[in-house]
N, C-alpha and C. Protein backbone atom coordinates (compact mmCIF):
# COMPACT_ATOMS: atom_id res chain seq x y z
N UNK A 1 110.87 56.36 105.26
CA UNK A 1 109.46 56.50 105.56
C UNK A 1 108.88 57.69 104.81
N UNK A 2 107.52 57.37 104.20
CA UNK A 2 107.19 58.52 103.63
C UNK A 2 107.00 59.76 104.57
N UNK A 3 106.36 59.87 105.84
CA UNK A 3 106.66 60.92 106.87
C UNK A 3 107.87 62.15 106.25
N UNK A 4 108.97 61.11 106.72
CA UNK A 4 110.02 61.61 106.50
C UNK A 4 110.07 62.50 105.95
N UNK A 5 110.01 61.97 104.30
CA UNK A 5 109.94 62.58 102.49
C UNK A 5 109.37 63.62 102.75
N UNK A 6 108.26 63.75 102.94
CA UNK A 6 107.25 64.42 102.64
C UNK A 6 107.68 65.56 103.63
N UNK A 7 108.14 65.45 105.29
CA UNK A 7 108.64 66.50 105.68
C UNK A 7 109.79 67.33 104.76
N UNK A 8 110.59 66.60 104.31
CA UNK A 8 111.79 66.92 103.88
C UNK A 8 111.17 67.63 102.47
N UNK A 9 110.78 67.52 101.54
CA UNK A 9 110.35 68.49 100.77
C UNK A 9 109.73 69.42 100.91
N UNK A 10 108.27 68.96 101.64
CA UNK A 10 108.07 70.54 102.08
C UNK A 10 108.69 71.61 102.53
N UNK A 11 109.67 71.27 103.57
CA UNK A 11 110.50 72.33 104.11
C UNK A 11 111.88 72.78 103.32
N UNK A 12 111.90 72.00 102.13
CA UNK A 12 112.81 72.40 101.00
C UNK A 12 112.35 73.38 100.40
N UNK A 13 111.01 73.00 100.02
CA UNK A 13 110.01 73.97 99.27
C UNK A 13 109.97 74.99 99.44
N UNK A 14 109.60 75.24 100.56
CA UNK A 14 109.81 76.89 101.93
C UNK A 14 111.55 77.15 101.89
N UNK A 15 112.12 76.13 102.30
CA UNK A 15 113.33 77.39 102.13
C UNK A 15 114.25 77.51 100.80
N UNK A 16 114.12 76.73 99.97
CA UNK A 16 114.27 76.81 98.19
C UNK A 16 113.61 78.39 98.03
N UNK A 17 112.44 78.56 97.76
CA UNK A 17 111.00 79.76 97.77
C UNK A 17 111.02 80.35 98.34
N UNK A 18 111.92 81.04 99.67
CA UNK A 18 111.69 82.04 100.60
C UNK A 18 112.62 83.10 100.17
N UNK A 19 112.18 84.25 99.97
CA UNK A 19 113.25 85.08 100.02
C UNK A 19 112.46 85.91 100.63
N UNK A 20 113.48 86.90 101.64
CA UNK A 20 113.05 88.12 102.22
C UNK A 20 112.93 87.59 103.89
N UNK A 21 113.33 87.10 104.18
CA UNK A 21 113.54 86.58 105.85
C UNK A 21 112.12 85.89 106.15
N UNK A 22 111.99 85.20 107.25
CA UNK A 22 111.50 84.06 107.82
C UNK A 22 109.84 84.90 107.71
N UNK A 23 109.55 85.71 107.62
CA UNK A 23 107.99 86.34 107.52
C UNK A 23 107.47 86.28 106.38
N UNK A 24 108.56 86.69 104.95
CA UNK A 24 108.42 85.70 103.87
C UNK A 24 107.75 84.78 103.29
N UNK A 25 108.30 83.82 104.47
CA UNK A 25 108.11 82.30 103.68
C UNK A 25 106.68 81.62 104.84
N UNK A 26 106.51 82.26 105.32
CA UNK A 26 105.16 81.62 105.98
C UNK A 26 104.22 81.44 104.95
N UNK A 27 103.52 82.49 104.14
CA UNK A 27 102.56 81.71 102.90
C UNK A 27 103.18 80.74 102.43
N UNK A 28 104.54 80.13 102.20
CA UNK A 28 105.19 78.94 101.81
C UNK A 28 104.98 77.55 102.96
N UNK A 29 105.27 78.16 104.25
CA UNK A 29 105.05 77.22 105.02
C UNK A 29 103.67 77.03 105.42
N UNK A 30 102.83 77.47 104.91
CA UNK A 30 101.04 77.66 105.69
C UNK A 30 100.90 76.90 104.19
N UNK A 31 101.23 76.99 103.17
CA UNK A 31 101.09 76.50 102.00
C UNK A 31 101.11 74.46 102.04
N UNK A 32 102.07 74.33 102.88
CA UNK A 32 103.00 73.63 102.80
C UNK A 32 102.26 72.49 104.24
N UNK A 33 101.92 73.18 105.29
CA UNK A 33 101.86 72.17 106.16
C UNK A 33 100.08 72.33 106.74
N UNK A 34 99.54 73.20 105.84
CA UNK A 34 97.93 73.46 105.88
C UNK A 34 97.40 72.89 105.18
N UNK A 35 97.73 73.54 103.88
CA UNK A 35 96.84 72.84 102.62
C UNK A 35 97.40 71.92 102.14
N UNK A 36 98.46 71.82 101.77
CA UNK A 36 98.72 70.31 101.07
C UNK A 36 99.20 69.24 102.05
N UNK A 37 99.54 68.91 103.15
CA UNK A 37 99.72 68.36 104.27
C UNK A 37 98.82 68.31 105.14
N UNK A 38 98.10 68.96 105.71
CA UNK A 38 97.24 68.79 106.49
C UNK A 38 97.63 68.60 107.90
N UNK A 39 98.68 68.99 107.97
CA UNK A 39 99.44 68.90 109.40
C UNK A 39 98.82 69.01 110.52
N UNK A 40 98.26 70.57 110.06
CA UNK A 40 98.18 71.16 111.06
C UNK A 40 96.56 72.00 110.83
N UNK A 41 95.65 72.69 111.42
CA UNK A 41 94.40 73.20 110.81
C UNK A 41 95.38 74.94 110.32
N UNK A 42 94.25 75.49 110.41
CA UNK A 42 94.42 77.32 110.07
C UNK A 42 94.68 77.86 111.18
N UNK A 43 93.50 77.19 112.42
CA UNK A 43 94.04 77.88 113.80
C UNK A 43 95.09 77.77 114.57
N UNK A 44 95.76 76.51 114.15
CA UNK A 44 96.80 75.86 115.09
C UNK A 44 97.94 76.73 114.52
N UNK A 45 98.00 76.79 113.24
CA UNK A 45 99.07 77.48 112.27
C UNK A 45 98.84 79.34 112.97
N UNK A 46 98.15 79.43 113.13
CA UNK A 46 98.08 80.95 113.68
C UNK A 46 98.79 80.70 115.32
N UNK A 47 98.05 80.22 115.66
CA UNK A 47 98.95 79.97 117.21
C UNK A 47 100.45 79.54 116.82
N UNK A 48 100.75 78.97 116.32
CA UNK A 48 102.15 78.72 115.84
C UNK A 48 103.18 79.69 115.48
N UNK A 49 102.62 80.06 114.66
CA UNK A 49 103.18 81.47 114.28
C UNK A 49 103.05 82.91 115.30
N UNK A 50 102.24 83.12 116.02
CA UNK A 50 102.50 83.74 117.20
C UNK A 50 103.10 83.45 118.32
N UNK A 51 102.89 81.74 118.79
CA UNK A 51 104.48 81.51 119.68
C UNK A 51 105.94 81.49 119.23
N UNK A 52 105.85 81.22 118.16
CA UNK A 52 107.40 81.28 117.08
C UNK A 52 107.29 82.52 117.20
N UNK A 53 107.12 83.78 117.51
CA UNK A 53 107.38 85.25 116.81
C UNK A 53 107.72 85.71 118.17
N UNK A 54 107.31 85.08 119.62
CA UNK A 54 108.08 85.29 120.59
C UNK A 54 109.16 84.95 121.31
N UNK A 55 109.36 83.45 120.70
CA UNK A 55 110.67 83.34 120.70
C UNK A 55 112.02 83.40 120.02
N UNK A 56 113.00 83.50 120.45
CA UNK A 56 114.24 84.14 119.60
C UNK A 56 114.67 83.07 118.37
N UNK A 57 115.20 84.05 117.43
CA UNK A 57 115.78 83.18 116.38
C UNK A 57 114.95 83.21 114.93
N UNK A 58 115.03 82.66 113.66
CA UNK A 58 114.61 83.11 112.97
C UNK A 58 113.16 82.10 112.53
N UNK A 59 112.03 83.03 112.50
CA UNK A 59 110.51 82.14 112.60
C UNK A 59 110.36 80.93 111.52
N UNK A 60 111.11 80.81 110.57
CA UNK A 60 110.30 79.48 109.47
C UNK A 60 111.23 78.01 110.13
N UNK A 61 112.37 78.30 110.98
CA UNK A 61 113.16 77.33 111.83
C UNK A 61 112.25 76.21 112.96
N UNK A 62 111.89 77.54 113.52
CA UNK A 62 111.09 77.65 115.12
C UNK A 62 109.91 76.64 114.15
N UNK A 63 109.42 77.22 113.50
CA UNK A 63 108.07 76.39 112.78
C UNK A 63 108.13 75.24 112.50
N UNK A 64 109.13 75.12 111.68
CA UNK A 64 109.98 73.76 110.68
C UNK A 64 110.17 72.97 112.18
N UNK A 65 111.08 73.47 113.34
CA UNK A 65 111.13 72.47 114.19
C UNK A 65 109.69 72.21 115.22
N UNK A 66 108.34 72.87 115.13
CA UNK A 66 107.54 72.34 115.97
C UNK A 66 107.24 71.35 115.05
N UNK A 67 106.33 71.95 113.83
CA UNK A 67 105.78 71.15 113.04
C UNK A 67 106.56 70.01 112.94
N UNK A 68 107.40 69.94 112.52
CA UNK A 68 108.50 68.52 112.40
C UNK A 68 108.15 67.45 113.36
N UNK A 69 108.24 67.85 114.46
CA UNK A 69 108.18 67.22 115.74
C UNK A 69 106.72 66.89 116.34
N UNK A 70 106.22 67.75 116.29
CA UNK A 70 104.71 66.88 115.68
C UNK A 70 103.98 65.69 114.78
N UNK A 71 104.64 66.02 113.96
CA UNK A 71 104.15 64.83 112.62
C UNK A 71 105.12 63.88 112.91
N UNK A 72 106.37 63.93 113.31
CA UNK A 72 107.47 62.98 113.43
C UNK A 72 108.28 62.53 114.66
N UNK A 73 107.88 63.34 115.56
CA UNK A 73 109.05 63.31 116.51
C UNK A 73 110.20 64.14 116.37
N UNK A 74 110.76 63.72 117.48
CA UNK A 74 112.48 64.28 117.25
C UNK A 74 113.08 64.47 115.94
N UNK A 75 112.78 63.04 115.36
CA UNK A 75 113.51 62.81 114.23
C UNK A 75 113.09 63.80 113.25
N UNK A 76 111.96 64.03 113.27
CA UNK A 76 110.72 64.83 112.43
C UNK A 76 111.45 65.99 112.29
N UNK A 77 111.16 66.89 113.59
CA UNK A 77 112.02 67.92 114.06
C UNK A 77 112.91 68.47 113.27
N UNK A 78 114.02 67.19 113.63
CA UNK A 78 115.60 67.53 112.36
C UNK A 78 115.51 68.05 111.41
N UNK A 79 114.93 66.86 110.96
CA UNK A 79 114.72 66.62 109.11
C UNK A 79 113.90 68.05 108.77
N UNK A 80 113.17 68.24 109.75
CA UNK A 80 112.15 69.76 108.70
C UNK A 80 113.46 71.23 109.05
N UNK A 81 113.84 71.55 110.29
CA UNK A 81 114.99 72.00 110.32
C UNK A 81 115.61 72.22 109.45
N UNK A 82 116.50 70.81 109.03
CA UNK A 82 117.71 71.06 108.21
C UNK A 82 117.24 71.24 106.81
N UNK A 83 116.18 70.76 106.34
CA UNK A 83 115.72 71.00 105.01
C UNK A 83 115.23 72.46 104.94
N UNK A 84 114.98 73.21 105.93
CA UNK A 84 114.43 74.65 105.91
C UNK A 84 116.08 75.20 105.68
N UNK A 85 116.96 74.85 106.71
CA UNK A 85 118.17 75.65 106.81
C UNK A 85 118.74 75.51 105.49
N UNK A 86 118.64 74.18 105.01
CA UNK A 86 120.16 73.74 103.93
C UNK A 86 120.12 74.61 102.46
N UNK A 87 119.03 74.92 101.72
CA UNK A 87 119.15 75.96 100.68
C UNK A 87 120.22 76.92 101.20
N UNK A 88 120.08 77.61 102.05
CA UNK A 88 120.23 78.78 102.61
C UNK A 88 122.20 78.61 102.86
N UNK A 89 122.24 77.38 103.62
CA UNK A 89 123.46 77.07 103.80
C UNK A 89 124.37 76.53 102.68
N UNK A 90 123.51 75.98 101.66
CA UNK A 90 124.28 75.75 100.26
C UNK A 90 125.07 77.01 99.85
N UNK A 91 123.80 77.78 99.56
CA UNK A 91 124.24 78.83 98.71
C UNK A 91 125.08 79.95 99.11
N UNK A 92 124.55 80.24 100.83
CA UNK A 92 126.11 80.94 101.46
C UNK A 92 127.35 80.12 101.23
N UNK A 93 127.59 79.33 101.16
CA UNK A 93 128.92 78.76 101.21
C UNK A 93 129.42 78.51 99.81
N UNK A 94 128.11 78.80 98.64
CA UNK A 94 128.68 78.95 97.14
C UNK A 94 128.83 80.17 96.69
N UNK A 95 128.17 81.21 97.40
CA UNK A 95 128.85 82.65 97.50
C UNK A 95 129.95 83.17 97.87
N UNK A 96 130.04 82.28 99.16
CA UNK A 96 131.41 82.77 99.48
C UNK A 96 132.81 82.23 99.20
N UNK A 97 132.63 81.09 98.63
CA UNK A 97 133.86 80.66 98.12
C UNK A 97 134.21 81.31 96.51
N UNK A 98 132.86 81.54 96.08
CA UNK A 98 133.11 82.64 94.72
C UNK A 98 133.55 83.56 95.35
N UNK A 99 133.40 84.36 96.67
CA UNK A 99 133.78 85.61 96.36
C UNK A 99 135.28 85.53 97.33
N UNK A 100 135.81 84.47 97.82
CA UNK A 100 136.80 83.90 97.89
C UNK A 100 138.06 83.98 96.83
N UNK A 101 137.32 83.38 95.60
CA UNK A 101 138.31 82.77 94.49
C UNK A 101 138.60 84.15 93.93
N UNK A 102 137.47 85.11 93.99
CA UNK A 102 137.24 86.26 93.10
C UNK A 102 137.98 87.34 93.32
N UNK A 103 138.48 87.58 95.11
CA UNK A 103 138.80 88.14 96.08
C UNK A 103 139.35 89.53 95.35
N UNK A 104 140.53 88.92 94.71
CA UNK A 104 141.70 89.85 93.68
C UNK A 104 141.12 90.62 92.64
N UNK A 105 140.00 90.37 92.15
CA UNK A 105 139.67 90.78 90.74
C UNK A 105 138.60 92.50 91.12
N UNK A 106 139.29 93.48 90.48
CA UNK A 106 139.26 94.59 90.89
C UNK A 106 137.87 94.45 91.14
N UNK A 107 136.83 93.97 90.64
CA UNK A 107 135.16 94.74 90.62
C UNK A 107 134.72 93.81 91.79
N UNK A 108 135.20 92.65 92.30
CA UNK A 108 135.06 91.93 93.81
C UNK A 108 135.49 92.67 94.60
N UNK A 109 136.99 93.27 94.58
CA UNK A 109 137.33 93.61 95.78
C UNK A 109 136.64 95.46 96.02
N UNK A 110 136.22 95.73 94.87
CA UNK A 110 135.22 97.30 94.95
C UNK A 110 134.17 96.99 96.14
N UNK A 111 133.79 95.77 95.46
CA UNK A 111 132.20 95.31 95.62
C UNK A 111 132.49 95.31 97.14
N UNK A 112 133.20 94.17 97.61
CA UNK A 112 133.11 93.97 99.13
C UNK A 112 133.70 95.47 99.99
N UNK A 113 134.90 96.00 99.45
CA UNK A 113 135.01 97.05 100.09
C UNK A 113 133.53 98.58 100.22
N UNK A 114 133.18 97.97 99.64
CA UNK A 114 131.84 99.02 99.04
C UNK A 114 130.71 98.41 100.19
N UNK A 115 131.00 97.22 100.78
CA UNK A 115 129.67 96.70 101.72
C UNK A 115 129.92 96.73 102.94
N UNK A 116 131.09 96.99 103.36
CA UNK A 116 131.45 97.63 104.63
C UNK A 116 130.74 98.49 105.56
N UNK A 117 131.26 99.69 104.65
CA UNK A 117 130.62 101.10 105.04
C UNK A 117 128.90 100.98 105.35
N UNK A 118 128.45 100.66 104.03
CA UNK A 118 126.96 100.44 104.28
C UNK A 118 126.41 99.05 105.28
N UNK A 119 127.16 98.23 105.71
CA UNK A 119 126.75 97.39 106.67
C UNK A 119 127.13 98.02 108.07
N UNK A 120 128.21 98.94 107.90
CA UNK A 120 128.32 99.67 109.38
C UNK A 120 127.26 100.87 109.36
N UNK A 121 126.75 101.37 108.26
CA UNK A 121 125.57 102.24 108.83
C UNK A 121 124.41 102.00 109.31
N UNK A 122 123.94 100.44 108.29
CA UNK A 122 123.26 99.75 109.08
C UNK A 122 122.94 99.43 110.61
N UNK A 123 124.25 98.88 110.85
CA UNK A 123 124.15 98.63 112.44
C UNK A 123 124.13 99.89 113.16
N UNK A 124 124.39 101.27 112.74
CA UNK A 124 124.52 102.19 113.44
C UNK A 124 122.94 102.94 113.63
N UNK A 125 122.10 102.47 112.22
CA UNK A 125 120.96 103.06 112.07
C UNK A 125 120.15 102.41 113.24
N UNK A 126 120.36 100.73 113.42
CA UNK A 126 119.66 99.92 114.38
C UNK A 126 119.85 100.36 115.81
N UNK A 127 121.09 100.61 116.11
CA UNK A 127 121.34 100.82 117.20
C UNK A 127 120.93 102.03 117.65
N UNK A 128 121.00 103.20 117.02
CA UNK A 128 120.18 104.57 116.69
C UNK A 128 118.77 104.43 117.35
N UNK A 129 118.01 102.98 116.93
CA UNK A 129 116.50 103.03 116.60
C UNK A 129 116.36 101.93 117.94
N UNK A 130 117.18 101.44 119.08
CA UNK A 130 117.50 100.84 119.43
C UNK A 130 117.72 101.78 121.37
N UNK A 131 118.23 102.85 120.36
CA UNK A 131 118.64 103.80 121.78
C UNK A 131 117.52 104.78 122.52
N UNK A 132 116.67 105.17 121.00
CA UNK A 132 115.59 106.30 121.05
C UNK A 132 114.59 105.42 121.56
N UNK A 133 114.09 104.05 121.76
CA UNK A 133 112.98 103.42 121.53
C UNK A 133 113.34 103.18 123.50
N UNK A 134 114.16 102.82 123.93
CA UNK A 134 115.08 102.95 125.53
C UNK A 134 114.46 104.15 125.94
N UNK A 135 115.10 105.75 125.30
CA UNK A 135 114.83 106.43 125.86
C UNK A 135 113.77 106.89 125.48
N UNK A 136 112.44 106.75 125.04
CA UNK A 136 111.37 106.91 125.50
C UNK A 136 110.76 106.29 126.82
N UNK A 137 111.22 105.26 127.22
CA UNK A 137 110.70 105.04 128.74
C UNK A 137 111.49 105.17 129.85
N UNK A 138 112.93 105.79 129.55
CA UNK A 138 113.94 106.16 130.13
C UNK A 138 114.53 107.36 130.08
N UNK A 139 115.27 108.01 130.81
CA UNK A 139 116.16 109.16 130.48
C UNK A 139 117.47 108.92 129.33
N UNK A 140 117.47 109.93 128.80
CA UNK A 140 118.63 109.59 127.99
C UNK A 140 119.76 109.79 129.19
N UNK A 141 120.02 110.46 129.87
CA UNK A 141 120.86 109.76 130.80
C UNK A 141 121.24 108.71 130.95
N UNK A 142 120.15 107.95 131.46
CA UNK A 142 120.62 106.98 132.44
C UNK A 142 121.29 106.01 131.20
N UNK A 143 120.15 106.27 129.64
CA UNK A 143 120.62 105.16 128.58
C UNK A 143 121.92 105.25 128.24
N UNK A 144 122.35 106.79 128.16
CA UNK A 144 123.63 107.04 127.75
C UNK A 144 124.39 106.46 129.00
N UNK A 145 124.38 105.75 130.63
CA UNK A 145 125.19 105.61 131.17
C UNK A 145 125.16 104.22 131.10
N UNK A 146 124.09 103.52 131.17
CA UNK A 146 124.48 102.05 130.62
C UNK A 146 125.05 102.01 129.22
N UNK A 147 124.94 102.77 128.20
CA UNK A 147 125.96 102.48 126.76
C UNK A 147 127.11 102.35 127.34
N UNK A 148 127.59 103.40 128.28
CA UNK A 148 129.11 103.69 128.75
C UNK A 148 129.49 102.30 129.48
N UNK A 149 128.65 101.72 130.39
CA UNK A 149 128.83 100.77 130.91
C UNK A 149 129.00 99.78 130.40
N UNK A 150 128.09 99.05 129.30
CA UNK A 150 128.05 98.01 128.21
C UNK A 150 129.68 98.17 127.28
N UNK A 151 129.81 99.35 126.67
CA UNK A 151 131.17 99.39 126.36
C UNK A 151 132.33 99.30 127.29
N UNK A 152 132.50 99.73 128.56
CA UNK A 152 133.49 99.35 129.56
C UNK A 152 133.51 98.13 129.56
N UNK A 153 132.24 97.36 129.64
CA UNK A 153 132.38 95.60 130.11
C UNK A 153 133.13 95.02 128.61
N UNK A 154 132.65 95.22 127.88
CA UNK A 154 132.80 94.62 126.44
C UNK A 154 133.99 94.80 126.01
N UNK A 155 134.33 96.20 126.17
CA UNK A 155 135.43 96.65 125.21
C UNK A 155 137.00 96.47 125.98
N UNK A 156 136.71 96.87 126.98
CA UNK A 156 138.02 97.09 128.29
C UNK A 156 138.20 95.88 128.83
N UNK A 157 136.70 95.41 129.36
CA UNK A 157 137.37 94.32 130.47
C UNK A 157 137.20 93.06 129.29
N UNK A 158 136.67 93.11 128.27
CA UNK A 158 136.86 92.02 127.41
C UNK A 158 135.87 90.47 128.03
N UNK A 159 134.46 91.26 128.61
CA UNK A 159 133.15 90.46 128.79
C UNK A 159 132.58 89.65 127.56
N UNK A 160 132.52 88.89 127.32
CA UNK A 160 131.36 88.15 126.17
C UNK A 160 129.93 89.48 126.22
N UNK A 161 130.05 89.57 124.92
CA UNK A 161 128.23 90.50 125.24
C UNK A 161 127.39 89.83 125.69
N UNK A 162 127.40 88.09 125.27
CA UNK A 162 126.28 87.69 125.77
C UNK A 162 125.81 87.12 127.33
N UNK A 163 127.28 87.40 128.34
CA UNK A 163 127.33 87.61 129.62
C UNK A 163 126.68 88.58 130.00
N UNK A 164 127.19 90.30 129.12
CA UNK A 164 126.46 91.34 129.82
C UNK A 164 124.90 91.21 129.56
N UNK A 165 124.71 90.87 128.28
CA UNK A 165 123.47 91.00 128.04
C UNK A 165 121.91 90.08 129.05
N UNK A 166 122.77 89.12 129.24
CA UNK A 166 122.37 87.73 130.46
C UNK A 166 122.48 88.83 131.96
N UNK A 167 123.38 89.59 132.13
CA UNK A 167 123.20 90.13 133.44
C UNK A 167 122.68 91.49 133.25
N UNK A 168 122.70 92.00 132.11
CA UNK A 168 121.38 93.00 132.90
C UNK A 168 119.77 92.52 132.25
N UNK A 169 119.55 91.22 131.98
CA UNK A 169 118.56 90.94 132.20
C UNK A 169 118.09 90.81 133.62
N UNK A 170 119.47 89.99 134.47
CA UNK A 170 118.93 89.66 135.81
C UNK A 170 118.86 91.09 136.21
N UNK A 171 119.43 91.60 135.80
CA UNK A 171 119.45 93.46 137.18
C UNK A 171 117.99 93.64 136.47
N UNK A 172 117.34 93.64 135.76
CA UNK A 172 116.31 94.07 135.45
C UNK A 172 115.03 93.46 135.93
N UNK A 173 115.18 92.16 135.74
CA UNK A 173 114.56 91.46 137.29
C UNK A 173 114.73 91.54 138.78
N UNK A 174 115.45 92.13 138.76
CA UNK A 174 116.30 92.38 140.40
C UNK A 174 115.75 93.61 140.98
N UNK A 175 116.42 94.63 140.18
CA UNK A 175 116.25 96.53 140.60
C UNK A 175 114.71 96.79 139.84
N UNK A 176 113.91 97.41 140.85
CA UNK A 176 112.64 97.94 141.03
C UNK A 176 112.54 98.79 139.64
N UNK A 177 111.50 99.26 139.59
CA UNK A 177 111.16 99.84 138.06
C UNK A 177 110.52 100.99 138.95
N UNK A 178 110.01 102.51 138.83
CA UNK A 178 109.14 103.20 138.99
C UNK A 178 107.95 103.10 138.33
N UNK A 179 106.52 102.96 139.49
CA UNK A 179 105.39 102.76 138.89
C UNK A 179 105.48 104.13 137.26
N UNK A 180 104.28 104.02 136.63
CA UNK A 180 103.89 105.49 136.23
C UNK A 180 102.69 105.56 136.72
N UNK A 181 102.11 107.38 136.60
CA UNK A 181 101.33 107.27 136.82
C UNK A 181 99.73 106.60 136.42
N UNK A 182 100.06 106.11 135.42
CA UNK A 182 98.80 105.02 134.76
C UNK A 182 98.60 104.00 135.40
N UNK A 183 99.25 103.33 136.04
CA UNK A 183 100.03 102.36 136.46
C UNK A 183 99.21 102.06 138.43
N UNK A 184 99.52 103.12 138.86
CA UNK A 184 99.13 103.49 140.19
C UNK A 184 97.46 103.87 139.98
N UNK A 185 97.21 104.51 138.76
CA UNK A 185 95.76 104.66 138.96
C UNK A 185 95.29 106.32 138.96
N UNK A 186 96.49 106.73 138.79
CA UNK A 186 96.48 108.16 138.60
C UNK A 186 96.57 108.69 139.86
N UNK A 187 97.23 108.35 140.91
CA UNK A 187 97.29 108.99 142.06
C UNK A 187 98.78 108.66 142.61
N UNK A 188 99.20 109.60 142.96
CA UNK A 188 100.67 109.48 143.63
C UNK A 188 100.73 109.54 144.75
């Protein structure tokens, strides 16, 4: 069906053309399912893109699967999906079997040993920016005693993170918050 096609390239188009993560490729996908498709208007595409940006996961997916599913259905859905994902999944898996084959050859194995370090500072910088952003509406206390806690569950008792992370959402729905005073109205 032309439907189909026509999903399926566009969302090739966008993820062929995207570089720089899913915020990227929105002039690709507004390109793609505005103006030359007509999918969707300018306003709907703005609402779109602001419910995709609240939910988890990466935004030209979330898009690829409303829009999809709009113009097509379920089936729709897929097809814009996997044509957004599959560039992406080609070429990781032709990277990494090069750097597979390559593994041995002194300036590969520099290279990867060389991306280590800087991918662990990374995560250390996030988590850094992650802890301070907590304790501005918290004590560093208390943040520093849930870190301790999150690592006991994780590390010791050998929890899935994404158990702990699922339960102190509920404690956070559960255990009371202190008003502030903005909050109350300026009176205690």
């Amino acid at each position: 069906m032309k439907v189909y096609k026509d999903l399926t390239i566009a969302f090739l188009r966008a993820g062929i053309l995207g570089f720089g993560g899913g915020m990227a490729c929105l002039p690709l996908i507004k390109r793609e399912v505005v103006d030359k498709y007509d999918w969707v208007d300018e306003d709907e595409f703005g609402e779109i893109v602001a419910i995709s940006n609240t939910l988890p996961g990466p935004i030209n997916t979330k898009m690829a699967g409303y829009v999809g599913y709009r113009v097509a259905g379920i089936i729709g859905a897929g097809i814009a999906v996997c044509a957004t994902i599959l560039p992406s999944v080609i070429l990781l898996i032709l990277l990494l079997e090069t750097l597979s084959l390559y593994r041995e050859h002194p300036v590969v194995a520099g290279m990867l040993q060389a991306i280590v370090p800087v991918v662990g500072v990374m995560l250390a910088l996030m988590a850094w920016q992650f802890l301070s952003a907590a304790a501005k509406d918290m004590k560093w206390v208390v943040v520093l005693i849930q870190v301790l806690i999150v690592i006991g569950l994780v590390i010791f008792l050998n929890i899935h993170p994404a158990i702990v992370v699922a339960g102190m959402i509920i404690l956070a729905f559960i255990l009371p918050t202190k008003k502030s005073t903005a909050d109350k109205g300026g009176h205690e």
